[in-house]
C-alpha atoms as a PDB file:
ATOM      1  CA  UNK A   1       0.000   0.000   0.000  1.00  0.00           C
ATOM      2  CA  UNK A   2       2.739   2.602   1.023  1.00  0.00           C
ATOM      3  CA  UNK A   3       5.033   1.854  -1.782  1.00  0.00           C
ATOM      4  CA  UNK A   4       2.132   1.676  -4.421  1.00  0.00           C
ATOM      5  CA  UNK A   5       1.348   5.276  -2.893  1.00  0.00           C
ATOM      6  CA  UNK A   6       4.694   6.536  -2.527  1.00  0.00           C
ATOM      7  CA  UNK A   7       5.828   5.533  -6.829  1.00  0.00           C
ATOM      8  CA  UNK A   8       2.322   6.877  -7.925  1.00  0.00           C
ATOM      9  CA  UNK A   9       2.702  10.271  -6.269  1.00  0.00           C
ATOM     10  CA  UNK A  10       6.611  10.383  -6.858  1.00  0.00           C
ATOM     11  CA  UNK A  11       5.682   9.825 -10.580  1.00  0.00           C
ATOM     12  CA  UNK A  12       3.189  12.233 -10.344  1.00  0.00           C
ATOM     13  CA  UNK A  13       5.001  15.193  -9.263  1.00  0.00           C
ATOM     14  CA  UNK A  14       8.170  14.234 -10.979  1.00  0.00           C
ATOM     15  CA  UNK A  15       5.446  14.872 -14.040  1.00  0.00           C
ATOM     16  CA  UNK A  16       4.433  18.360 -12.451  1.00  0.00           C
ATOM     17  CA  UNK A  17       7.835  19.853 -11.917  1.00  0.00           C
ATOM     18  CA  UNK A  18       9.088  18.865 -15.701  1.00  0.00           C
ATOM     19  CA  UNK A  19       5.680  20.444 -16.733  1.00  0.00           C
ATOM     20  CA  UNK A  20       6.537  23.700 -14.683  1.00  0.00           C
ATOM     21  CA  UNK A  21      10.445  23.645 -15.347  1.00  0.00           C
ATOM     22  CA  UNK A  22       9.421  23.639 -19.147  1.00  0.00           C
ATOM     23  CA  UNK A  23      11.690  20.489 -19.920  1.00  0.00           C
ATOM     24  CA  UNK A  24       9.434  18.199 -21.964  1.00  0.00           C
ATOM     25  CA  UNK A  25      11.731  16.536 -23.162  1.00  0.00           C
ATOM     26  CA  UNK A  26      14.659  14.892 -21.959  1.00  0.00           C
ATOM     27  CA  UNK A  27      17.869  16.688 -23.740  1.00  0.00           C
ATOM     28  CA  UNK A  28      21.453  17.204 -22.391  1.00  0.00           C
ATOM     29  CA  UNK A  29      20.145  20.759 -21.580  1.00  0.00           C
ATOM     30  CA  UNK A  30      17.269  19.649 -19.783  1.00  0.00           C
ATOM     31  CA  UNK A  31      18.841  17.033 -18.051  1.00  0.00           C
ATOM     32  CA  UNK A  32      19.450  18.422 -15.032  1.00  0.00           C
ATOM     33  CA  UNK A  33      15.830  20.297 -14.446  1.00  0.00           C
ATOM     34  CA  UNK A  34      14.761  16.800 -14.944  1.00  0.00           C
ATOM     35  CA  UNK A  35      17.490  15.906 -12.051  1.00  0.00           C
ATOM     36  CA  UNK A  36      15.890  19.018 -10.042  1.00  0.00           C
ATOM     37  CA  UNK A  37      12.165  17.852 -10.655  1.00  0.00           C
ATOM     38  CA  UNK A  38      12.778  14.281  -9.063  1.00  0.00           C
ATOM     39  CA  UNK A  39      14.417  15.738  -5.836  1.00  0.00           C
ATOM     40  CA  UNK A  40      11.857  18.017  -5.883  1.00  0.00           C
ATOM     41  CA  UNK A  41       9.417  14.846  -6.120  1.00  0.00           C
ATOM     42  CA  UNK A  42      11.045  13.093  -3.280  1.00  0.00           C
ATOM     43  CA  UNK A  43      10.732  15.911  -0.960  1.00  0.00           C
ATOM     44  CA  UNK A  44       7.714  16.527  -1.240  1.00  0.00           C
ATOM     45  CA  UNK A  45       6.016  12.965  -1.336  1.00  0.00           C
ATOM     46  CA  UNK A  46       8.108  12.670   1.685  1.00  0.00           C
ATOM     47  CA  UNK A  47       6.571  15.298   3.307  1.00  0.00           C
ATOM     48  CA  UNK A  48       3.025  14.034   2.535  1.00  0.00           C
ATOM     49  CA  UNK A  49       4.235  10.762   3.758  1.00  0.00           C
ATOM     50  CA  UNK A  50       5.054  12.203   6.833  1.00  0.00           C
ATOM     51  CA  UNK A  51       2.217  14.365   7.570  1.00  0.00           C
ATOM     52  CA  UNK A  52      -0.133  11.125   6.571  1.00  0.00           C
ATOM     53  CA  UNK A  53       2.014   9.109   9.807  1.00  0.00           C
ATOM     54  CA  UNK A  54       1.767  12.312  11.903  1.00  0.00           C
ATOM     55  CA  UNK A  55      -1.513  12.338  12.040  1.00  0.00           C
ATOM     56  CA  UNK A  56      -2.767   8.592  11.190  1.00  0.00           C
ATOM     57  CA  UNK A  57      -5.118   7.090  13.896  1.00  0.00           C
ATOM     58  CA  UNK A  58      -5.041  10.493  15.804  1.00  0.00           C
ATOM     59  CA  UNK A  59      -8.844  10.606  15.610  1.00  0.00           C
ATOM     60  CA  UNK A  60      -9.955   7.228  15.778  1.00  0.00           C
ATOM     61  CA  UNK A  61     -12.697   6.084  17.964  1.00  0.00           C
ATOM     62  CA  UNK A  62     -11.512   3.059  20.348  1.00  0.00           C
ATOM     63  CA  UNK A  63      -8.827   1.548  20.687  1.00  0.00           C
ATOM     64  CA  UNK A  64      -6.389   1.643  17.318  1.00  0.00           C
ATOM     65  CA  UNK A  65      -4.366  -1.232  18.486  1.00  0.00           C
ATOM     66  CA  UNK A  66      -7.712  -3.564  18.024  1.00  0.00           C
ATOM     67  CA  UNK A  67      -8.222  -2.682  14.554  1.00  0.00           C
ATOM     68  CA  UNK A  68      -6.308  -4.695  11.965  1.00  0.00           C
ATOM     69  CA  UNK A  69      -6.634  -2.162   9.400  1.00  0.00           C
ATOM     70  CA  UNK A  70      -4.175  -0.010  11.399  1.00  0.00           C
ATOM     71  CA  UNK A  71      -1.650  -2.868  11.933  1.00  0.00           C
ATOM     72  CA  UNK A  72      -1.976  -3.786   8.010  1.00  0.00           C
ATOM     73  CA  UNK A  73      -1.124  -0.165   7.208  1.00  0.00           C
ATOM     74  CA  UNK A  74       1.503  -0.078   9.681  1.00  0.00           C
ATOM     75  CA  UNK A  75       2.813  -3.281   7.984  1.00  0.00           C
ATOM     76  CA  UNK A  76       3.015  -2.129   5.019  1.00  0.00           C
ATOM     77  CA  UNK A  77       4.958   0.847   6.050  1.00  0.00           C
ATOM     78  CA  UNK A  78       7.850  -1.411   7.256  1.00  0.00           C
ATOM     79  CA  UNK A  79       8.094  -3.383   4.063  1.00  0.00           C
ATOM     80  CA  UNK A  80       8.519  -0.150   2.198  1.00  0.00           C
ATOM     81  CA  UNK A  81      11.447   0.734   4.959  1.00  0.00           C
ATOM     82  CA  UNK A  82      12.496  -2.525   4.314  1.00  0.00           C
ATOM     83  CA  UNK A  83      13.048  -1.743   0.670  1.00  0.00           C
ATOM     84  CA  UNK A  84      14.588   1.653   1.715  1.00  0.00           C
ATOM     85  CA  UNK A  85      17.333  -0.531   3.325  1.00  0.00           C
ATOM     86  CA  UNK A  86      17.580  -2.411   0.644  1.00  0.00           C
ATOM     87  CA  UNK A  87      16.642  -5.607   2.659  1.00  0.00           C
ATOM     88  CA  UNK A  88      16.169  -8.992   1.348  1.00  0.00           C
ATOM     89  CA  UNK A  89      14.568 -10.952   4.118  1.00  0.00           C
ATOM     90  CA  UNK A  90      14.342 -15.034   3.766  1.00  0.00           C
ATOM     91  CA  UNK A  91      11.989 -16.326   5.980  1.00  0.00           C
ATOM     92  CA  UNK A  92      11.007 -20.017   6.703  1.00  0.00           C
ATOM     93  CA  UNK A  93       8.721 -21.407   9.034  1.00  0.00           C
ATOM     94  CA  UNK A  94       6.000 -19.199   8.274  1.00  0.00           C
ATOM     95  CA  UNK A  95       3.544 -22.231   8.190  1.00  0.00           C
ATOM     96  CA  UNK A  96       4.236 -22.110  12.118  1.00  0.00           C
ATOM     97  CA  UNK A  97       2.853 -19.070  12.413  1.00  0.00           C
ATOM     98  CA  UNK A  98      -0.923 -19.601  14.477  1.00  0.00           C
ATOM     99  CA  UNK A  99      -3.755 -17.984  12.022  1.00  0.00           C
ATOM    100  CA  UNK A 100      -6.265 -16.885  15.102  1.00  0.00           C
ATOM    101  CA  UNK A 101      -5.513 -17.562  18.613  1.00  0.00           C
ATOM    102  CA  UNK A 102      -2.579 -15.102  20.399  1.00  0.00           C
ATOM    103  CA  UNK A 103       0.970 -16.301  21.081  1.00  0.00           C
ATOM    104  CA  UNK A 104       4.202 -14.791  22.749  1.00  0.00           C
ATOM    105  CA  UNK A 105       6.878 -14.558  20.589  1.00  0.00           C
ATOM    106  CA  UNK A 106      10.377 -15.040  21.850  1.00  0.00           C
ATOM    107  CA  UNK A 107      13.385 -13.996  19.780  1.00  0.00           C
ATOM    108  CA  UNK A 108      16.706 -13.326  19.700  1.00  0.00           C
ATOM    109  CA  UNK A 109      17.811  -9.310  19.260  1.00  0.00           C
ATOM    110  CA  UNK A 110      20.481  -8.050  16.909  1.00  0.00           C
ATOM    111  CA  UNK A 111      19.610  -4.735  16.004  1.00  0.00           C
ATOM    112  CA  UNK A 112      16.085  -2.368  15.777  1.00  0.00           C
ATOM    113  CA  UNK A 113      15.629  -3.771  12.542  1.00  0.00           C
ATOM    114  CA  UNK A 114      14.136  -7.420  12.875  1.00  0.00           C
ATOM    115  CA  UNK A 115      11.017  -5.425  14.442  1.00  0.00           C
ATOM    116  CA  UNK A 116      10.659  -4.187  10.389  1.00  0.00           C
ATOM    117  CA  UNK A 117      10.676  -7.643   9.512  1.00  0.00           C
ATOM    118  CA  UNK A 118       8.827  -9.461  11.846  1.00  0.00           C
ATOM    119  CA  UNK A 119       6.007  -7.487  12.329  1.00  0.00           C
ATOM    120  CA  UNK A 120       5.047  -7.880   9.069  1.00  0.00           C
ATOM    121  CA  UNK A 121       4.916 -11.578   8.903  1.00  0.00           C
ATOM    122  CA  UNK A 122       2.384 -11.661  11.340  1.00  0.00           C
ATOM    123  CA  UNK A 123      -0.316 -10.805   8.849  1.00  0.00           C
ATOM    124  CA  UNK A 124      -3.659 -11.416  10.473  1.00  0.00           C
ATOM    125  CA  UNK A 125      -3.242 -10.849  14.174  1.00  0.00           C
ATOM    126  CA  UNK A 126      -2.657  -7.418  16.018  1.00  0.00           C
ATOM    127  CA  UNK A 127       0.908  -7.892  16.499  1.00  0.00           C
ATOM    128  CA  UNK A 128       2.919  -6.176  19.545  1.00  0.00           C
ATOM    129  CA  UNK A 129       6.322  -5.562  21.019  1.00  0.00           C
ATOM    130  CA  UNK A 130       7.674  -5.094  24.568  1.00  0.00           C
ATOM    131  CA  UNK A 131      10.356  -2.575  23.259  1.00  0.00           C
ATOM    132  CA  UNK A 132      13.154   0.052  24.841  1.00  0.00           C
ATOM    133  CA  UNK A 133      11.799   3.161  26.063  1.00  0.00           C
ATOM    134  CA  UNK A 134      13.631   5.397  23.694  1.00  0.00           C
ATOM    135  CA  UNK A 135      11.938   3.843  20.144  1.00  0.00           C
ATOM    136  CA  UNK A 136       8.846   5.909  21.438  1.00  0.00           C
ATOM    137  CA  UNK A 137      10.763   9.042  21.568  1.00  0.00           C
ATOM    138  CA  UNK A 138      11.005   8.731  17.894  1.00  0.00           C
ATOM    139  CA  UNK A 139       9.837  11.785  15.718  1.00  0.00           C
ATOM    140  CA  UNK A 140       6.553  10.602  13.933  1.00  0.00           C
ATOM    141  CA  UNK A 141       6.829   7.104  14.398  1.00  0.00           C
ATOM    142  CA  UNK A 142       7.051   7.078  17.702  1.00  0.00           C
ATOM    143  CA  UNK A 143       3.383   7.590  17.840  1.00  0.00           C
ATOM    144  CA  UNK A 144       2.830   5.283  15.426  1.00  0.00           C
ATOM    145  CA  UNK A 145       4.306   2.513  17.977  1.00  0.00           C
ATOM    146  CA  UNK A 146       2.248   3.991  20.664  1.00  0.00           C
ATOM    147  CA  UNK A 147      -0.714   3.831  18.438  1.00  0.00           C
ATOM    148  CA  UNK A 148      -0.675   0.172  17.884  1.00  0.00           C
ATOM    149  CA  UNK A 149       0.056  -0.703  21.557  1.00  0.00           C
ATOM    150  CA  UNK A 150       3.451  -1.763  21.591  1.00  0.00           C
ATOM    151  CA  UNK A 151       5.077  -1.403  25.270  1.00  0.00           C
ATOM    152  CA  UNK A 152       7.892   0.580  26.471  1.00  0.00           C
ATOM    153  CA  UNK A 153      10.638  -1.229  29.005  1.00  0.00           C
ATOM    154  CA  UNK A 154      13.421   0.682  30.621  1.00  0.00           C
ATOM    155  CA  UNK A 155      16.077  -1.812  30.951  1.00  0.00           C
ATOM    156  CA  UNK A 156      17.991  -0.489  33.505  1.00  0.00           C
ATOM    157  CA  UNK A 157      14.730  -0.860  35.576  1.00  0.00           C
ATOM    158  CA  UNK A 158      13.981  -4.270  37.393  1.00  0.00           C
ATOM    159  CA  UNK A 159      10.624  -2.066  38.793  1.00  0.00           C
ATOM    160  CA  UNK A 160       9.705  -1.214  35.275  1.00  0.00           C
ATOM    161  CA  UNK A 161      10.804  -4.247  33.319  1.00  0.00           C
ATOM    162  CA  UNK A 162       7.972  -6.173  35.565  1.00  0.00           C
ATOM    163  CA  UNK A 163       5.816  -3.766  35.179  1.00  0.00           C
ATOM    164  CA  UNK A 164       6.160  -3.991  31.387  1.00  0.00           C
ATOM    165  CA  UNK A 165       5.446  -7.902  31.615  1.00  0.00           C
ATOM    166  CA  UNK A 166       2.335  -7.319  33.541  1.00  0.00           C
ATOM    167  CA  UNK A 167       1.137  -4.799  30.406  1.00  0.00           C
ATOM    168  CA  UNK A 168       2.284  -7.493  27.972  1.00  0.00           C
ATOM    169  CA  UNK A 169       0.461 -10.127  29.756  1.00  0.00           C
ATOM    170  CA  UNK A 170      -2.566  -7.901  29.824  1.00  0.00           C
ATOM    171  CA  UNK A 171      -2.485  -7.340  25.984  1.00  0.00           C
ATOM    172  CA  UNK A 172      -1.992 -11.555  25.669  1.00  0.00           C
ATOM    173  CA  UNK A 173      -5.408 -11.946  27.374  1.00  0.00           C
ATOM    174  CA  UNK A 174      -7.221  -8.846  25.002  1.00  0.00           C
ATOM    175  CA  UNK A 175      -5.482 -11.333  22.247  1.00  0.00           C
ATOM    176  CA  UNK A 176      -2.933  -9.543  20.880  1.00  0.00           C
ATOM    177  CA  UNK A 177       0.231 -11.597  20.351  1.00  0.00           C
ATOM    178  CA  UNK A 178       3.184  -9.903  22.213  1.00  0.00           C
ATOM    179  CA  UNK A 179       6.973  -9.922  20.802  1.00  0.00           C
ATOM    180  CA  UNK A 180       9.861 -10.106  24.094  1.00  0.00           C
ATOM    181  CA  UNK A 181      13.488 -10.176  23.501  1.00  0.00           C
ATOM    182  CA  UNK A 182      14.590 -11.870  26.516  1.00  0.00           C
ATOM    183  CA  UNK A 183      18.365 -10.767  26.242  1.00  0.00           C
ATOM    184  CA  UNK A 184      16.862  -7.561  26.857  1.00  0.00           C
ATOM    185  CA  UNK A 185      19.538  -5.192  24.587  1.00  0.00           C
ATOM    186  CA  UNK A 186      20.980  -5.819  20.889  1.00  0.00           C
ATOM    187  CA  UNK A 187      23.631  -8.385  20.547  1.00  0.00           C
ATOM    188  CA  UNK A 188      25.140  -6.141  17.477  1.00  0.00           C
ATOM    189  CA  UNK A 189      26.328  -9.401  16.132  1.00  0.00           C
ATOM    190  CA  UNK A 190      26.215 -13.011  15.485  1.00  0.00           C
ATOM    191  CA  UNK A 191      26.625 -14.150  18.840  1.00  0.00           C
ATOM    192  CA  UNK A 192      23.344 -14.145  21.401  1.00  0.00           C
ATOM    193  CA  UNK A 193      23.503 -12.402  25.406  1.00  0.00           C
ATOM    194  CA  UNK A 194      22.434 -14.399  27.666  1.00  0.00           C
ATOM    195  CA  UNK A 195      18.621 -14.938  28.195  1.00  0.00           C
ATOM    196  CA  UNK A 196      16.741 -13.553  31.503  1.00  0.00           C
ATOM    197  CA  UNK A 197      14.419 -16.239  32.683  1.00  0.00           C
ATOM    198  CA  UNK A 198      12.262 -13.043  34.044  1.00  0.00           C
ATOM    199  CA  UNK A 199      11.336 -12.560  30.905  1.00  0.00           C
ATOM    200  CA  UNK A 200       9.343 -15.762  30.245  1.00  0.00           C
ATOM    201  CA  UNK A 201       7.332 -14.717  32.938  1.00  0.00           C
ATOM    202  CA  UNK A 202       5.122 -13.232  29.869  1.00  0.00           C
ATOM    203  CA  UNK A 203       4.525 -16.468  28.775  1.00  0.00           C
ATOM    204  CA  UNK A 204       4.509 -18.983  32.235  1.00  0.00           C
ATOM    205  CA  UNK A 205       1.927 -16.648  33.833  1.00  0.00           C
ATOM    206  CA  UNK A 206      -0.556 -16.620  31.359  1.00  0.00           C
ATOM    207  CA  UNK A 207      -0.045 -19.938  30.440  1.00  0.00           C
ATOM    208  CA  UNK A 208       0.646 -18.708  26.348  1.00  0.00           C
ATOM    209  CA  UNK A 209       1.829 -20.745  23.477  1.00  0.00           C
ATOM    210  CA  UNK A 210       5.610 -19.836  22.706  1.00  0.00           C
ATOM    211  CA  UNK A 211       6.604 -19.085  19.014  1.00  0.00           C
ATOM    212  CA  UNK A 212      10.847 -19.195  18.933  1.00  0.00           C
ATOM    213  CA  UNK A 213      12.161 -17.427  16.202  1.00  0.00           C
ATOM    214  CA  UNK A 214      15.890 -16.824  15.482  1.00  0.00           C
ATOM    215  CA  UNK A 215      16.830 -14.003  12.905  1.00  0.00           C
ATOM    216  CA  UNK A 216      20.160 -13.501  11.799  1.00  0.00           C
ATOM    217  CA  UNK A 217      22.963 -10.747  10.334  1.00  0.00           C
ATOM    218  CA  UNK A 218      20.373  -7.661  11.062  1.00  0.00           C
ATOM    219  CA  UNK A 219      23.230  -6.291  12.316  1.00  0.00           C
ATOM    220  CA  UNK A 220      24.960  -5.843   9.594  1.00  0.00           C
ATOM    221  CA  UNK A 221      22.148  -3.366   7.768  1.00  0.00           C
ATOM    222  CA  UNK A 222      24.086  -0.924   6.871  1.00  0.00           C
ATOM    223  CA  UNK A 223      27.079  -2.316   5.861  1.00  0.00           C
ATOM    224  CA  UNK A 224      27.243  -1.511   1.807  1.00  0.00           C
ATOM    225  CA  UNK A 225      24.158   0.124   1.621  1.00  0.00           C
ATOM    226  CA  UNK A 226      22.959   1.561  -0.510  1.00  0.00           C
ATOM    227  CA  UNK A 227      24.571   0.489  -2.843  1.00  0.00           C
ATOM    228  CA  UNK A 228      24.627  -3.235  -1.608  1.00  0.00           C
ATOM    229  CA  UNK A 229      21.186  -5.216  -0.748  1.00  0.00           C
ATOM    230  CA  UNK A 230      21.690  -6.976   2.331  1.00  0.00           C
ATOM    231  CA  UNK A 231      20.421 -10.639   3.033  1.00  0.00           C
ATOM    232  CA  UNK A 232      19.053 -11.163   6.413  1.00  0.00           C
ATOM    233  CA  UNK A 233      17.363 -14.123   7.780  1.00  0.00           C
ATOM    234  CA  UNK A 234      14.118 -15.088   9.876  1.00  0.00           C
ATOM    235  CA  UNK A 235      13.199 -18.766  11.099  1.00  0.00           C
ATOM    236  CA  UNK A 236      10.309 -19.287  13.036  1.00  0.00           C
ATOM    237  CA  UNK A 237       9.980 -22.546  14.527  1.00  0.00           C
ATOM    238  CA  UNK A 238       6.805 -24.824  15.594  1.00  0.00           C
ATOM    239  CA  UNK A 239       4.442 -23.336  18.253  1.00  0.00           C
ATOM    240  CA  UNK A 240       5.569 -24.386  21.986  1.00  0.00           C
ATOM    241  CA  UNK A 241       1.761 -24.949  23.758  1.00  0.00           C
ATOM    242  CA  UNK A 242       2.000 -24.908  27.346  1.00  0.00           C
ATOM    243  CA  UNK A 243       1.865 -28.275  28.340  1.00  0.00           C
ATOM    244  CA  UNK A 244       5.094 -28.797  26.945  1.00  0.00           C
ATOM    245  CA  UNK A 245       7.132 -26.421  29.232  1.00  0.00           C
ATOM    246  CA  UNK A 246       4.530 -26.514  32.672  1.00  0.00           C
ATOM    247  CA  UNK A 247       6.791 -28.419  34.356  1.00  0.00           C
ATOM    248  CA  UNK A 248       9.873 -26.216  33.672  1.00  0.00           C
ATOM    249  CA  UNK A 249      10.835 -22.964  35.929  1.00  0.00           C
ATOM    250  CA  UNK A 250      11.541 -19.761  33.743  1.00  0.00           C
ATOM    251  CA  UNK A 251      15.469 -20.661  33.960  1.00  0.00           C
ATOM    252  CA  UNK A 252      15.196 -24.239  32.566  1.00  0.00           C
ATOM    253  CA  UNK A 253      12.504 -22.784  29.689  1.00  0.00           C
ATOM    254  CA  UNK A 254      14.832 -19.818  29.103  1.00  0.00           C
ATOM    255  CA  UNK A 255      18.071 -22.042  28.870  1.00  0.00           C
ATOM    256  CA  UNK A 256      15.330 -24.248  26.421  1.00  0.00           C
ATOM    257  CA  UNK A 257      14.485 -21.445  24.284  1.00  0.00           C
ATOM    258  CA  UNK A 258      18.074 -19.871  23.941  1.00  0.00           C
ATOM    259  CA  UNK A 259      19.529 -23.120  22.993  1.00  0.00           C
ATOM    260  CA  UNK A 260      16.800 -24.066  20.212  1.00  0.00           C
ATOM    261  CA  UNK A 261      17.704 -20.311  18.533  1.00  0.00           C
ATOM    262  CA  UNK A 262      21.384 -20.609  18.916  1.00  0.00           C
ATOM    263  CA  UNK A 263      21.795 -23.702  17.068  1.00  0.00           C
ATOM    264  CA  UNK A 264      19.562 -21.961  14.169  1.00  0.00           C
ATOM    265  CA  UNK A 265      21.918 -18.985  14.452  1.00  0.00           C
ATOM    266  CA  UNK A 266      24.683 -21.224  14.557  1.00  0.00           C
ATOM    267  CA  UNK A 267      23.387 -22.905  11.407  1.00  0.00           C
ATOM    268  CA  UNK A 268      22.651 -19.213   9.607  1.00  0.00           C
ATOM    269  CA  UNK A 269      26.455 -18.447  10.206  1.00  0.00           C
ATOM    270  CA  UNK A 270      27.646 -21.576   8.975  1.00  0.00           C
ATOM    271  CA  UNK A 271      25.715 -21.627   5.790  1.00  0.00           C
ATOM    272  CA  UNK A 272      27.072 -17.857   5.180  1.00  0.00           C
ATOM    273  CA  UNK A 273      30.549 -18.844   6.415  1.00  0.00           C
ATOM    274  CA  UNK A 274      30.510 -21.453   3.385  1.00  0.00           C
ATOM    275  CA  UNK A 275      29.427 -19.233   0.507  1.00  0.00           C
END
């Protein structure tokens, strides 16, 4: 939807701008008002962009974070940023994904960008994050997370890390499935931090399904670009129901989780390692 929007109005006023610069056609001489127009294009379908996400869902009745259509825009949004980046994400697993009934999905962390790609995967459910306190700070789209009823956690916080757990859990039962990253920062590489069993609290206390999914080389997303497209990875593995972990405390299921991700990662870095 975005990108359909974004190369129709981009063509568009690339179109008006020739039209006013008086270069109909394109000749050495003309070349660069042609140049001129399409910067002048990008700017300003950026700014419409921008004013669109400033003041999307602002006067919506409800709650937005119930209403697909908001997450399916939002979606959409972070494939186009996707593109920006000049990602190419390869994901497997997606038959794992549950069509109707919420989930908590555990995952390792490399970098802010696997929140692009995952969220989008999740197609048909109201998809939500426990994420850092300073994402919401962000200009424009940082009331776009709000909007959708992602959580902030300060990590430096044991007070407000729990408290951020008891919001997630909350948004479980309204059925909303809710994204943790139990090392609780970004790795910045291939190697994962160590789990915190607190965070499966999310899961053991509502007694929720666990979806494990490892993603790998996020953090390399800028390396190249933009002149490079960058591979990155995404497995999601086969629902964990909760009779399969009731007898475990949050350490043993945290240990569980990390190892079944690590050997995925593991397997990512070998395949890359080998060409």
């Amino acid at each position: 939807m975005i990108t359909a929007m974004f190369n129709t109005l981009l063509i568009l006023f690339t179109a008006v701008y020739i039209f006013l610069f008086g270069a109909y056609s394109l000749t050495p001489e003309s070349l660069l008002f042609w140049i001129a127009a399409l910067l002048l294009a990008l700017l300003t379908v950026a700014f419409i962009l921008g004013l669109t996400l400033f003041f999307y869902g602002r006067f919506q009745k409800g709650d937005p974070s119930k209403k697909m259509r908001n997450h399916r825009f939002i979606n959409s949004l972070m494939w186009f940023i996707l593109r920006l980046l000049r990602l190419k994400v390869h994901a497997t697993g997606l038959d794992n994904i549950p069509k109707d009934d919420p989930f908590i999905l555990v995952s390792n962390h490399q970098s802010n960008y696997e929140i692009l790609a995952i969220k989008p995967l999740i197609k048909n459910q109201p998809l939500v994050f426990i994420a850092k306190e300073s994402i919401f700070r962000w200009p424009v789209l940082g009331r776009l997370v709000e909007l959708l009823g992602n959580i902030p956690i300060k990590r430096e916080s044991d007070r407000s890390a729990a408290q951020s757990i008891v919001k997630g859990i909350k948004k479980y039962k309204e059925g909303h499935p809710v994204v943790i990253f139990p090392e609780g920062t970004r790795s910045k590489g291939e190697k994962m931090g160590a789990f915190k069993a607190g965070a499966f609290k999310l899961a053991t206390k509502p007694k929720a399904p666990i979806l494990p999914v490892a993603i790998y080389n996020f953090d390399k997303t800028w390396q190249g670009w933009p002149l490079k497209r960058r591979h990155v990875y995404i497995h999601i593995f086969p629902l964990v129901p909760y009779e399969a972990y009731e007898d475990m405390n949050t350490q043993a299921l945290s240990a569980k989780i990390q190892k079944t991700l690590g050997t995925k990662v593991e397997e990512y870095e070998k395949m890359l390692s080998d060409g």
